[in-house]
Protein backbone atom coordinates (compact mmCIF):
# COMPACT_ATOMS: atom_id res chain seq x y z
CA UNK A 1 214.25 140.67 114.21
CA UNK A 2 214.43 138.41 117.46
CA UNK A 3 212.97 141.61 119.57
CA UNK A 4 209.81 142.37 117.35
CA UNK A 5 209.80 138.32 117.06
CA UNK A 6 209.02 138.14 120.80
CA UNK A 7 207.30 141.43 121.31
CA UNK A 8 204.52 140.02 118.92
CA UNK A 9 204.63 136.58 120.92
CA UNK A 10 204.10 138.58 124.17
CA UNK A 11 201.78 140.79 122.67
CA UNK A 12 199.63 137.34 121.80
CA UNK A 13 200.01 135.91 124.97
CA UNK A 14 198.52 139.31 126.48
CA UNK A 15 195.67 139.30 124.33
CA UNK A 16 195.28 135.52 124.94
CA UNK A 17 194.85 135.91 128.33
CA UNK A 18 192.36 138.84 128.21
CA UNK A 19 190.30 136.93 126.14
CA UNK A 20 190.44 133.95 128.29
CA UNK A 21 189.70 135.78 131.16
CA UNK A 22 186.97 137.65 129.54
CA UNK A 23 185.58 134.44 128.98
CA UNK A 24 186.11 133.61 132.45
CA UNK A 25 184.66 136.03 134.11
CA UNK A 26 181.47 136.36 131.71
CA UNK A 27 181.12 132.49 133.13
CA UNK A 28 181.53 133.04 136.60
CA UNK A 29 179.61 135.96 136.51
CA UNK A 30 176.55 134.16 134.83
CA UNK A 31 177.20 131.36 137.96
CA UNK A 32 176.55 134.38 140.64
CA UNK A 33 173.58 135.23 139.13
CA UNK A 34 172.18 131.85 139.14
CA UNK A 35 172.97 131.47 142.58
CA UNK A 36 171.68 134.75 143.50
CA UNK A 37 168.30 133.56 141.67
CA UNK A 38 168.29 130.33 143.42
């Protein structure tokens, strides 16, 4: 029970962070292309 407990947890964490970093990068990438532009 404890194992798929913090499997799951982990498993949330992961896709957390992809969609922070998606996020992320979708900003940053947005700021290059201003700059290039400018």
């Amino acid at each position: 029970m404890a194992t798929i407990f913090t499997l799951s947890l982990v498993l949330l964490k992961f896709i957390g962070q992809a969609m922070w970093d998606a996020l992320v990068g979708e900003h940053s990438s947005d700021q290059q292309a201003t700059l290039h532009k400018a």
